[in-house]
N, C-alpha and C. Protein backbone atom coordinates (compact mmCIF):
# COMPACT_ATOMS: atom_id res chain seq x y z
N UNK A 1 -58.24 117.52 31.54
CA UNK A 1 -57.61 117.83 32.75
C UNK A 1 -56.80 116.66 33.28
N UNK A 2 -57.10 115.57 33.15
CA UNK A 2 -56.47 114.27 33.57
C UNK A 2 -55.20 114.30 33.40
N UNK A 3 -55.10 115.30 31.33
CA UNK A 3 -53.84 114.89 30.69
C UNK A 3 -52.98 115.88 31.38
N UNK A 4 -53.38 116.73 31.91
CA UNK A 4 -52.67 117.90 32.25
C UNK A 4 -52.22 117.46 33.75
N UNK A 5 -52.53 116.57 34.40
CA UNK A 5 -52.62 116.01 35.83
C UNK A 5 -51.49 114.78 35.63
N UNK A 6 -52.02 114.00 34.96
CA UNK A 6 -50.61 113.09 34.50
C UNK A 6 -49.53 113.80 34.27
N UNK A 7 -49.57 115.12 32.97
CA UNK A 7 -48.34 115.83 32.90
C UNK A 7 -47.61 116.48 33.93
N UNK A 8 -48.17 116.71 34.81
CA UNK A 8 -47.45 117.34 36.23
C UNK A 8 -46.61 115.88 36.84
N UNK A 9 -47.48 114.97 37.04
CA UNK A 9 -46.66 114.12 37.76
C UNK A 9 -45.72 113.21 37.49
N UNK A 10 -45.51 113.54 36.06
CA UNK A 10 -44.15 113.36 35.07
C UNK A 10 -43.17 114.03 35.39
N UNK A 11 -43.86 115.20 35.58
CA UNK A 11 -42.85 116.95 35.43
C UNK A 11 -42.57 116.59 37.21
N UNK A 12 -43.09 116.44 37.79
CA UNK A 12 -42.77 116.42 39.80
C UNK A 12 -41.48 114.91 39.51
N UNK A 13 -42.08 113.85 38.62
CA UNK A 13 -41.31 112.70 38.97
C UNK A 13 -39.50 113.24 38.36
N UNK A 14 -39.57 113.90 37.09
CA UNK A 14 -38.64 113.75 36.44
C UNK A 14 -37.48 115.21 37.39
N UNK A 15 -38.30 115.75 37.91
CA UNK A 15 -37.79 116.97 38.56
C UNK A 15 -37.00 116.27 39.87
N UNK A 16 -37.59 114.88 40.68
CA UNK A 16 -37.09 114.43 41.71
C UNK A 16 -35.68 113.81 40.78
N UNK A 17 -36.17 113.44 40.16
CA UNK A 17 -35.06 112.47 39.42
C UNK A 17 -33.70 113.18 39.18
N UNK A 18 -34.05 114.07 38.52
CA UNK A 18 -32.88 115.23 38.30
C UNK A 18 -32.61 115.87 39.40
N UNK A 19 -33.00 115.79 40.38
CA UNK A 19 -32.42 116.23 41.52
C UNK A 19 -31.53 115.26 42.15
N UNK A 20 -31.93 114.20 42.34
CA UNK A 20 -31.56 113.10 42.57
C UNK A 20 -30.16 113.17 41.59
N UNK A 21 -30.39 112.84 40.35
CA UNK A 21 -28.85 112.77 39.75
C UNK A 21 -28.16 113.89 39.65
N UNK A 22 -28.69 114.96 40.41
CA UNK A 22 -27.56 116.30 40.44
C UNK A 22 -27.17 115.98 41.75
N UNK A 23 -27.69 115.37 42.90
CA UNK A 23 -27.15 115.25 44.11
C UNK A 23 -26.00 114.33 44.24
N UNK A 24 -26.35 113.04 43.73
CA UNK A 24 -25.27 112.20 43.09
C UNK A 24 -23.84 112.62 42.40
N UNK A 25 -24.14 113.25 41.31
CA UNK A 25 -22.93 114.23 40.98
C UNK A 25 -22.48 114.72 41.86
N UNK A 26 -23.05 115.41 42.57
CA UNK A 26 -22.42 116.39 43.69
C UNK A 26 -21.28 115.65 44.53
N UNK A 27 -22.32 114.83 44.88
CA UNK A 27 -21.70 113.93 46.30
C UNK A 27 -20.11 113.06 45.03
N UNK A 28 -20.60 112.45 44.14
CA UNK A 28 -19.43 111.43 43.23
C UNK A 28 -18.08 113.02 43.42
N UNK A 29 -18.76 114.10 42.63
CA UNK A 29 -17.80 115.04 42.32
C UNK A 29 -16.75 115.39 44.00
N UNK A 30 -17.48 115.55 44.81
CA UNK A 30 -16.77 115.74 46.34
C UNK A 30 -16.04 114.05 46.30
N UNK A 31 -16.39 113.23 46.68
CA UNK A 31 -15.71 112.35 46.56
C UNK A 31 -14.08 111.73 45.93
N UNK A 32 -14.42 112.15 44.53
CA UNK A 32 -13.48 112.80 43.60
C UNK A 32 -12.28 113.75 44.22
N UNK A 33 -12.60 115.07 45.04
CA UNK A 33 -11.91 116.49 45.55
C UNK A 33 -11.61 115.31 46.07
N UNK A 34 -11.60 114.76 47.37
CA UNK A 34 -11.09 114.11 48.50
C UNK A 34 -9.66 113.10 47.75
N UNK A 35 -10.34 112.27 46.95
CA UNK A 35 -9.43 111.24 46.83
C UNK A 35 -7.90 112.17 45.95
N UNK A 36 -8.57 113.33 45.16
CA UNK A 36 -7.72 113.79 44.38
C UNK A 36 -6.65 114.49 45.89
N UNK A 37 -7.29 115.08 46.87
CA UNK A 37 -6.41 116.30 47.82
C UNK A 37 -5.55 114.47 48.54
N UNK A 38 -6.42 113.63 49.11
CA UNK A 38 -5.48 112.46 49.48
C UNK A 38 -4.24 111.83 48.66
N UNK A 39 -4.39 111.94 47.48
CA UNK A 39 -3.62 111.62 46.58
C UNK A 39 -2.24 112.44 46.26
N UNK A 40 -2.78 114.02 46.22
CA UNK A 40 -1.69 114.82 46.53
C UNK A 40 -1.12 114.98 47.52
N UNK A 41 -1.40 115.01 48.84
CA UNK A 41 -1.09 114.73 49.61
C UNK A 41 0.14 113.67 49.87
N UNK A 42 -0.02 112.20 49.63
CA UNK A 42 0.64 111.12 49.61
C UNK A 42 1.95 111.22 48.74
N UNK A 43 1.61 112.20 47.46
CA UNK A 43 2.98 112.47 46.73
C UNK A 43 3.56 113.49 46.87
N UNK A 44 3.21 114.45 47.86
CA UNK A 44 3.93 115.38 48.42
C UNK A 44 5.01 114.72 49.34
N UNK A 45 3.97 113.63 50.35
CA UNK A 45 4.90 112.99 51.28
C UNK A 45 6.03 112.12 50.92
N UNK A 46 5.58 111.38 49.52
CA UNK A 46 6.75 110.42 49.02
C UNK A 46 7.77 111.64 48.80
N UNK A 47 7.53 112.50 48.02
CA UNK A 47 8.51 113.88 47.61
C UNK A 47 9.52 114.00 48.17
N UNK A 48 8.88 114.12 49.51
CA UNK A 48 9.77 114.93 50.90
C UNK A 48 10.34 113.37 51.47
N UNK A 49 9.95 112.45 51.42
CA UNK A 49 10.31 111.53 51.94
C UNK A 49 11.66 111.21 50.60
N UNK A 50 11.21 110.97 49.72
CA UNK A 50 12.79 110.94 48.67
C UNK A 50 13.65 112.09 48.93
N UNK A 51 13.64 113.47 49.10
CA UNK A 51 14.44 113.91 49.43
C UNK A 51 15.12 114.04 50.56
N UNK A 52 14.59 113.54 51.22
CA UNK A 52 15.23 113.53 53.32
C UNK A 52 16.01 112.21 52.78
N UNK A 53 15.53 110.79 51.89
CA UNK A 53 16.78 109.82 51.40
C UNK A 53 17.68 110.57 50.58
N UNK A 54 17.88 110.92 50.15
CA UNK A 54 18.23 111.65 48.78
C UNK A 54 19.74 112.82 49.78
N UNK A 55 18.86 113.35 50.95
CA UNK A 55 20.02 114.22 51.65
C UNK A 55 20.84 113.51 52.64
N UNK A 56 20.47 112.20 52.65
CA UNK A 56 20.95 111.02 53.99
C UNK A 56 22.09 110.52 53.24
N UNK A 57 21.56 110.14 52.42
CA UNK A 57 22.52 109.48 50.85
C UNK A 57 23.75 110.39 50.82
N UNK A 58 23.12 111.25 50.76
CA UNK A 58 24.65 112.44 50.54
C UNK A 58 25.78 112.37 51.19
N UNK A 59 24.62 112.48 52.79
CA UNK A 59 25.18 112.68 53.58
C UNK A 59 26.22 111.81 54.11
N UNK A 60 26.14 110.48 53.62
CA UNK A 60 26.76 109.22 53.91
C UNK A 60 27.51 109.57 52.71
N UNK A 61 27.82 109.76 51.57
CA UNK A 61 28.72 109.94 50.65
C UNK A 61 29.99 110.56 51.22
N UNK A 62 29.63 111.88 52.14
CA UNK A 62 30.49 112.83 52.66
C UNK A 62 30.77 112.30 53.43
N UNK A 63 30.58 111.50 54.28
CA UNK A 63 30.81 110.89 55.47
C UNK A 63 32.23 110.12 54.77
N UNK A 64 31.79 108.86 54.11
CA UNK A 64 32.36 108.41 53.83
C UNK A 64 34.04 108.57 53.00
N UNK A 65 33.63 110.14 51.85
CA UNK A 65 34.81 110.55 51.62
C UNK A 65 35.72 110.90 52.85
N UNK A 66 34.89 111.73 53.29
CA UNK A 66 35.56 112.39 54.47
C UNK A 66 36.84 111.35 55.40
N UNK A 67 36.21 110.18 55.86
CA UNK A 67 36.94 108.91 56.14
C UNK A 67 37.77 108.44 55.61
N UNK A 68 37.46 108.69 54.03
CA UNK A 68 38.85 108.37 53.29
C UNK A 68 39.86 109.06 53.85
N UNK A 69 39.72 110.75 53.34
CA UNK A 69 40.88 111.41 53.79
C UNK A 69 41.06 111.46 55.73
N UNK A 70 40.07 111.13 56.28
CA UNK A 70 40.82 110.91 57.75
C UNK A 70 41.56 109.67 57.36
N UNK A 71 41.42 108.45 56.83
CA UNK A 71 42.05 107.16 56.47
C UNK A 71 43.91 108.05 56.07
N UNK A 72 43.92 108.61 55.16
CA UNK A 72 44.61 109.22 54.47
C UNK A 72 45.49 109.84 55.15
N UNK A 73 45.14 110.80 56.01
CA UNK A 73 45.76 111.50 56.95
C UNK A 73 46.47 110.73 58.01
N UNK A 74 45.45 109.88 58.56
CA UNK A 74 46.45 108.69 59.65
C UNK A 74 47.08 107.77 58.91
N UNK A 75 47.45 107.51 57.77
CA UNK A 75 48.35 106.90 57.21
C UNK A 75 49.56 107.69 56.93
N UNK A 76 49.34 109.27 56.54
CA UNK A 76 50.61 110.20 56.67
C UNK A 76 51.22 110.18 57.80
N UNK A 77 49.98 110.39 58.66
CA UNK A 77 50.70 110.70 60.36
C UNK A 77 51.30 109.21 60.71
N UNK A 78 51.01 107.75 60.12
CA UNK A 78 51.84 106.92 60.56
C UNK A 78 53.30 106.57 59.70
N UNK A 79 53.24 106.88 58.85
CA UNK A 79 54.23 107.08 58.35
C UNK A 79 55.27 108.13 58.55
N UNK A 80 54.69 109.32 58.90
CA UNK A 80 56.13 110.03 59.98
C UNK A 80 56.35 109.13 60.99
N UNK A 81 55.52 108.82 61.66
CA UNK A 81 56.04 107.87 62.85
C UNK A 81 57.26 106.62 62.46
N UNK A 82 56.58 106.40 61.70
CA UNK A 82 57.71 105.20 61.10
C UNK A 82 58.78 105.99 60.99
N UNK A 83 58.87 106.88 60.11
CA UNK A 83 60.59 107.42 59.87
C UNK A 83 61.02 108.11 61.43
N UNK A 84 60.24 108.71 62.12
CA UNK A 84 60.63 109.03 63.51
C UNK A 84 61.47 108.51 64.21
N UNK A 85 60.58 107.22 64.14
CA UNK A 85 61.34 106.23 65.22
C UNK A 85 62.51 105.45 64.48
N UNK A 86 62.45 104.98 62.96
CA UNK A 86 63.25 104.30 62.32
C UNK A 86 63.27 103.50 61.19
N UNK A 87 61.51 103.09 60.68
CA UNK A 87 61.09 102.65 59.75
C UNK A 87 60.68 101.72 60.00
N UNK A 88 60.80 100.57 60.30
CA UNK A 88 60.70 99.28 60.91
C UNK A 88 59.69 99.09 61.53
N UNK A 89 58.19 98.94 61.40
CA UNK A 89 57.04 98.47 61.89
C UNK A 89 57.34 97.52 63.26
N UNK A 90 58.08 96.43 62.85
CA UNK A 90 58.13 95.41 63.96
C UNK A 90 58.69 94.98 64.68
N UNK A 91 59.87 96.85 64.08
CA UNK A 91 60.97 97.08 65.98
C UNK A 91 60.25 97.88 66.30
N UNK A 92 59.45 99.02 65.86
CA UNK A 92 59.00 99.38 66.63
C UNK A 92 57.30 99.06 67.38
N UNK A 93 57.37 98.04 67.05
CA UNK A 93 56.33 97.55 68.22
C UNK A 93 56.65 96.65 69.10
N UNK A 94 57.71 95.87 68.79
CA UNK A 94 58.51 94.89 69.89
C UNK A 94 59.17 96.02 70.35
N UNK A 95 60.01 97.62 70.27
CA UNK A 95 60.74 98.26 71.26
C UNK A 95 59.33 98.83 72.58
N UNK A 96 57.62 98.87 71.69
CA UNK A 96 57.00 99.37 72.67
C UNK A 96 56.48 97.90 73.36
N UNK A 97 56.71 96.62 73.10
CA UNK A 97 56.43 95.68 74.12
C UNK A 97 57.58 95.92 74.75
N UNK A 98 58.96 95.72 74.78
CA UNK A 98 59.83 95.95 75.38
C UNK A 98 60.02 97.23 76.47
N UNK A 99 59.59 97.98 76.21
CA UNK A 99 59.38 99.27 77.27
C UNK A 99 58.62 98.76 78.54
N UNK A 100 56.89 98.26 77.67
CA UNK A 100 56.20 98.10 78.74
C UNK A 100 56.41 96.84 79.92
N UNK A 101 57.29 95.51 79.33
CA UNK A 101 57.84 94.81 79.87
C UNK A 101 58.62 95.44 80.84
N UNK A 102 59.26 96.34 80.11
CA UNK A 102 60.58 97.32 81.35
C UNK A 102 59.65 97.73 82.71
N UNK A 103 58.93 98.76 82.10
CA UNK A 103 57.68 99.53 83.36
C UNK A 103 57.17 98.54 84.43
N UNK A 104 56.62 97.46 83.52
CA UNK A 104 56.16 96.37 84.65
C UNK A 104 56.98 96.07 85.42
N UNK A 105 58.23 95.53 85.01
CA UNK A 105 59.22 94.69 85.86
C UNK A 105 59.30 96.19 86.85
N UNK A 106 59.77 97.23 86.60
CA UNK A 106 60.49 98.20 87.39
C UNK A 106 58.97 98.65 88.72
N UNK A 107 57.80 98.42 87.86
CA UNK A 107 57.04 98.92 89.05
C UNK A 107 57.03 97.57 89.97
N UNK A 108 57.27 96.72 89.62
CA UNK A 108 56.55 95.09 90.18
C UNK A 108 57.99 95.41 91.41
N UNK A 109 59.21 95.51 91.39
CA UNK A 109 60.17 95.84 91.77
C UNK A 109 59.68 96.89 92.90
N UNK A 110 59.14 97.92 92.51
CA UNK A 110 59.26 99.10 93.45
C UNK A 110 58.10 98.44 94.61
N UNK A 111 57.35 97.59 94.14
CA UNK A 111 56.25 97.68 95.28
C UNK A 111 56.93 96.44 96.07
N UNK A 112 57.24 95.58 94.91
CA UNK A 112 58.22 94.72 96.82
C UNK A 112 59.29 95.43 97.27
N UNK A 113 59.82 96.47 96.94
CA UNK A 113 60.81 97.02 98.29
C UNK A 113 60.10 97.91 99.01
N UNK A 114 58.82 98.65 98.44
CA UNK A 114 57.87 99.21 99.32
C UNK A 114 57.04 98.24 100.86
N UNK A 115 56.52 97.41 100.08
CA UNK A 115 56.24 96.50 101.02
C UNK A 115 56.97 95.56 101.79
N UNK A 116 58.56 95.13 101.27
CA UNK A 116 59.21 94.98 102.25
C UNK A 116 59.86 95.46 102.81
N UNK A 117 59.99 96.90 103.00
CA UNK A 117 60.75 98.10 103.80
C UNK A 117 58.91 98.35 104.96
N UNK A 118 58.09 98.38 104.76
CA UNK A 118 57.08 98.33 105.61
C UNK A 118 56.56 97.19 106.31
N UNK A 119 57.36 95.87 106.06
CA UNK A 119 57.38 94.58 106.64
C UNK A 119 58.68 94.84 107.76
N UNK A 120 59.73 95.54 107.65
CA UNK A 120 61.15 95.23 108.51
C UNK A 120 60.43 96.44 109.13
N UNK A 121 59.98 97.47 109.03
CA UNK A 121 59.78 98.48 110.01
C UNK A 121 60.75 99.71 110.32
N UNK A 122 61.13 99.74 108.86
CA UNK A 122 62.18 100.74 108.97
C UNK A 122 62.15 102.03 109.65
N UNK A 123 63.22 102.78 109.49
CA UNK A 123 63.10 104.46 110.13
C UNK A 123 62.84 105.38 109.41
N UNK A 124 63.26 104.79 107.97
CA UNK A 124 63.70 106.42 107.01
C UNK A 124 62.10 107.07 107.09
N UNK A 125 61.99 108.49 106.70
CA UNK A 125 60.99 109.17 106.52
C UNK A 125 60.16 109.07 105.25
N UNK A 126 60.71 108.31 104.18
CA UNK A 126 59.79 107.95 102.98
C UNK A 126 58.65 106.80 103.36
N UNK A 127 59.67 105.90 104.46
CA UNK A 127 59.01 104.51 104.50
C UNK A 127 58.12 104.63 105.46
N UNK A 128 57.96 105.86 106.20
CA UNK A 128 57.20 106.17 107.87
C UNK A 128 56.02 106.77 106.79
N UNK A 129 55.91 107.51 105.74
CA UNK A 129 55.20 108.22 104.79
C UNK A 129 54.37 107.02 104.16
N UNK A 130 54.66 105.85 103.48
CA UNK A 130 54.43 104.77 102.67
C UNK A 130 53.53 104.20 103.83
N UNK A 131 53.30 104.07 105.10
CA UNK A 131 53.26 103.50 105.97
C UNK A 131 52.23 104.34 106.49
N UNK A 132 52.03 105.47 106.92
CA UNK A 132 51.12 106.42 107.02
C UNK A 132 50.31 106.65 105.89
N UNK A 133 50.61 106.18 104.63
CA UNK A 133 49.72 106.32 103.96
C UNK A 133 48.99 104.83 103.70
N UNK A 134 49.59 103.62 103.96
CA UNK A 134 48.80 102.26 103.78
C UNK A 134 47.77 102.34 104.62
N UNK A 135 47.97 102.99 106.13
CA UNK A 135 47.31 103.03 107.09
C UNK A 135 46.24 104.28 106.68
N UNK A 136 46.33 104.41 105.95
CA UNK A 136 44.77 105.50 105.59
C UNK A 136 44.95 107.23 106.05
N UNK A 137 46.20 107.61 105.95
CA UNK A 137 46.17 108.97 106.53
C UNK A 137 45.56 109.75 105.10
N UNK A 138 45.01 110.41 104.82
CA UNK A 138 44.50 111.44 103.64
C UNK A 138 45.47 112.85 103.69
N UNK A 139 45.55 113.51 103.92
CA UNK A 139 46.74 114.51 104.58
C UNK A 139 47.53 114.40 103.72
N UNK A 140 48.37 113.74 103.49
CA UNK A 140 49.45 113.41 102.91
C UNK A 140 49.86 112.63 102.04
N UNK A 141 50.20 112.56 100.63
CA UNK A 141 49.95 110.77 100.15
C UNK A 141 51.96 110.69 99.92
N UNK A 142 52.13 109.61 100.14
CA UNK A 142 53.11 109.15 100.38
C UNK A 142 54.31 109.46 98.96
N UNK A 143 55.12 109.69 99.22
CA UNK A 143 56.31 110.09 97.78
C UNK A 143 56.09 108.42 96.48
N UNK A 144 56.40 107.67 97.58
CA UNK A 144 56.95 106.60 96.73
C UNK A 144 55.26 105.93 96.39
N UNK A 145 54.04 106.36 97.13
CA UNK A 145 52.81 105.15 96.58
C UNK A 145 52.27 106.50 95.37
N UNK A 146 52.93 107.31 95.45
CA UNK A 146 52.83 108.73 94.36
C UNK A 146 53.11 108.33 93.03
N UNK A 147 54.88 108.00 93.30
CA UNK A 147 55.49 106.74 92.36
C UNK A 147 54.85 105.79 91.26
N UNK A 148 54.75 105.30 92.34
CA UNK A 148 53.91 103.87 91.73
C UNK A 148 52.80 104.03 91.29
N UNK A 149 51.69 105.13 91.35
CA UNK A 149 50.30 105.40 90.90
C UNK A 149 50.55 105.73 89.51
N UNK A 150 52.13 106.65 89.24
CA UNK A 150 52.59 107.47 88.27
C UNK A 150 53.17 106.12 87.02
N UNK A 151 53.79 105.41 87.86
CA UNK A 151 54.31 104.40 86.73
C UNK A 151 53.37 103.73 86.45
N UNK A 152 52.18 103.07 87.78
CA UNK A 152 51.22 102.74 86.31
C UNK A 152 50.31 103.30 85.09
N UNK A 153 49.80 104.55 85.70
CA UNK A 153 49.55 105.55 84.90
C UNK A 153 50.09 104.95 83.53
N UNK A 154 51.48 105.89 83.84
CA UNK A 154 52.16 105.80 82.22
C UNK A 154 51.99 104.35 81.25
N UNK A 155 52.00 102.69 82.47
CA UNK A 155 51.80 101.60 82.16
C UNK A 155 50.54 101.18 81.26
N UNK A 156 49.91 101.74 81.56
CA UNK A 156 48.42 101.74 81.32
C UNK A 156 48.18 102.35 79.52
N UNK A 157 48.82 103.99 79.79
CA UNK A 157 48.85 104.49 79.05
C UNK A 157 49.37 103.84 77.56
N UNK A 158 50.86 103.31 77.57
CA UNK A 158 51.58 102.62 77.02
C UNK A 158 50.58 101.40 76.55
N UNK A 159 50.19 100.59 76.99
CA UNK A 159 49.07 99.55 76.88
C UNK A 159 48.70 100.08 75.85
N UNK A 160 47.54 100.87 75.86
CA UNK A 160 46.65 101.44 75.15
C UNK A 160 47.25 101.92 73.80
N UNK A 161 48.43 102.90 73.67
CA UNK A 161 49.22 103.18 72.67
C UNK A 161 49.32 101.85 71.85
N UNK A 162 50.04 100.97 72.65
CA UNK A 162 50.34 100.11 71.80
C UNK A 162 49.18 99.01 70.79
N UNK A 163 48.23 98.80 71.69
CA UNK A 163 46.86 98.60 71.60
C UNK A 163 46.97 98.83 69.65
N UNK A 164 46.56 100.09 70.32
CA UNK A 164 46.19 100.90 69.09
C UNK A 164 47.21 100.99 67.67
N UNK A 165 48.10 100.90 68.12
CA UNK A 165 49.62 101.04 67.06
C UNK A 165 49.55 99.67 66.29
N UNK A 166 48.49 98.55 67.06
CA UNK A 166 48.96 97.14 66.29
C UNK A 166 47.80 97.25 65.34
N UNK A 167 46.74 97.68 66.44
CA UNK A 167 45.72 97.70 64.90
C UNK A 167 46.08 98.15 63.55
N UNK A 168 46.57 99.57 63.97
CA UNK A 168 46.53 100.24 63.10
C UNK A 168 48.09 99.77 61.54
N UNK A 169 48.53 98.86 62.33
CA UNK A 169 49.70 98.62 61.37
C UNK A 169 49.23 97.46 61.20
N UNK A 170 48.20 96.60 61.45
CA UNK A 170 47.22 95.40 60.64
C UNK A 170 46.56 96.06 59.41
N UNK A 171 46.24 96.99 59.93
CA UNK A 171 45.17 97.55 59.22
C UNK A 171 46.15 98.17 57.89
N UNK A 172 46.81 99.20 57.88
CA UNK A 172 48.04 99.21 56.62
C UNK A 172 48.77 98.01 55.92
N UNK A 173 48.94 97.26 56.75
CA UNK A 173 49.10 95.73 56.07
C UNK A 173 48.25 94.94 55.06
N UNK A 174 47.09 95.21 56.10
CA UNK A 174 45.87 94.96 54.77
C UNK A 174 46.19 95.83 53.15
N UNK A 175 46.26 96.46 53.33
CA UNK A 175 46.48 97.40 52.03
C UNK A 175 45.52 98.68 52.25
N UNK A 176 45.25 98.90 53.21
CA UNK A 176 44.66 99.95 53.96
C UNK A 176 42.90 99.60 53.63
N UNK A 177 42.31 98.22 52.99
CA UNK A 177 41.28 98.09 52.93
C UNK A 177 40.31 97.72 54.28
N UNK A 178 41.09 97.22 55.61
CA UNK A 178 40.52 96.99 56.51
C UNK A 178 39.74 95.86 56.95
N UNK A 179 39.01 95.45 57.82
CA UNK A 179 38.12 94.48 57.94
C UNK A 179 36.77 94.86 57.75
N UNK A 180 36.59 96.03 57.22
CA UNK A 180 34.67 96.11 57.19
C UNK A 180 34.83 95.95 56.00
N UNK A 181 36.11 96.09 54.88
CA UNK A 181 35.92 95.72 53.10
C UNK A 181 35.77 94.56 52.49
């Protein structure tokens, strides 16, 4: 009976044991699922993450052609301009300093006879208007400070044109490569 008493508590020990290393498995094998679903996971995300670069990339490709032909196009459209006006790049940007020189002088002109026709105290009805309007009337705005808002306007405007006309004939000078090349 002893032997049969020992044999049980072989059979109880080896039964914990194997339970024991089936639980182990269990738990190693889950362990395993996890790292494997984390793993897929992470290369799903690189996936999607290379393709969101992958459509940015593109997207900057198109961009960039695209710029060419806007490049392309404002080089057509400056080149009518050139034959428009005459061909000559650097009459026609000295004829648009020359204009705006004109505008200035002619407005710089209009406001001292404005202001000195409202210094003598004249009669006419433009200068009683110019005068009613320095003095703050709202009602009415004066013909000639109408004028002068209008010529700088256009002054301003002109500025800016030209502004832009020098870049842009630096920039064809370059050989249309620019300063970001």
């Amino acid at each position: 009976m002893a032997l049969y008493m020992e044999l049980d508590e072989e059979r109880s020990a080896s039964a914990v044991a194997a339970n024991n290393a089936m639980a182990m498995i269990t738990r190693l094998q889950a362990e395993k699922a996890a790292v494997q679903m984390e793993a897929l996971q992470y290369q799903r995300m690189m996936e999607e993450q290379a393709e969101y670069d992958q459509e940015a990339l593109q997207r900057e490709s198109d961009c960039g052609s695209s710029s060419g032909a806007n490049q392309n196009e404002h080089e057509r459209s400056y080149d009518r301009s050139l034959e428009y006006v005459g061909g000559n790049q650097d009459d026609f940007l000295i004829d648009l300093e020359g204009e705006r020189s004109h505008l200035l002088a002619l407005l710089t002109d209009l406001e001292k006879k404005i202001y000195a026709s409202l210094d003598e105290g004249s009669d006419s009805s433009e200068v009683d208007n110019v005068k009613y309007a320095a003095r703050g009337g709202n009602e009415k705005k004066a013909p000639l400070h109408e004028e002068v808002s209008l010529i700088r306007d256009r002054l301003r405007v002109i500025e800016l044109d030209s502004g832009f006309l020098k870049h842009a004939v630096m920039t064809l000078q370059q050989g249309g490569e620019g300063p970001d090349s």
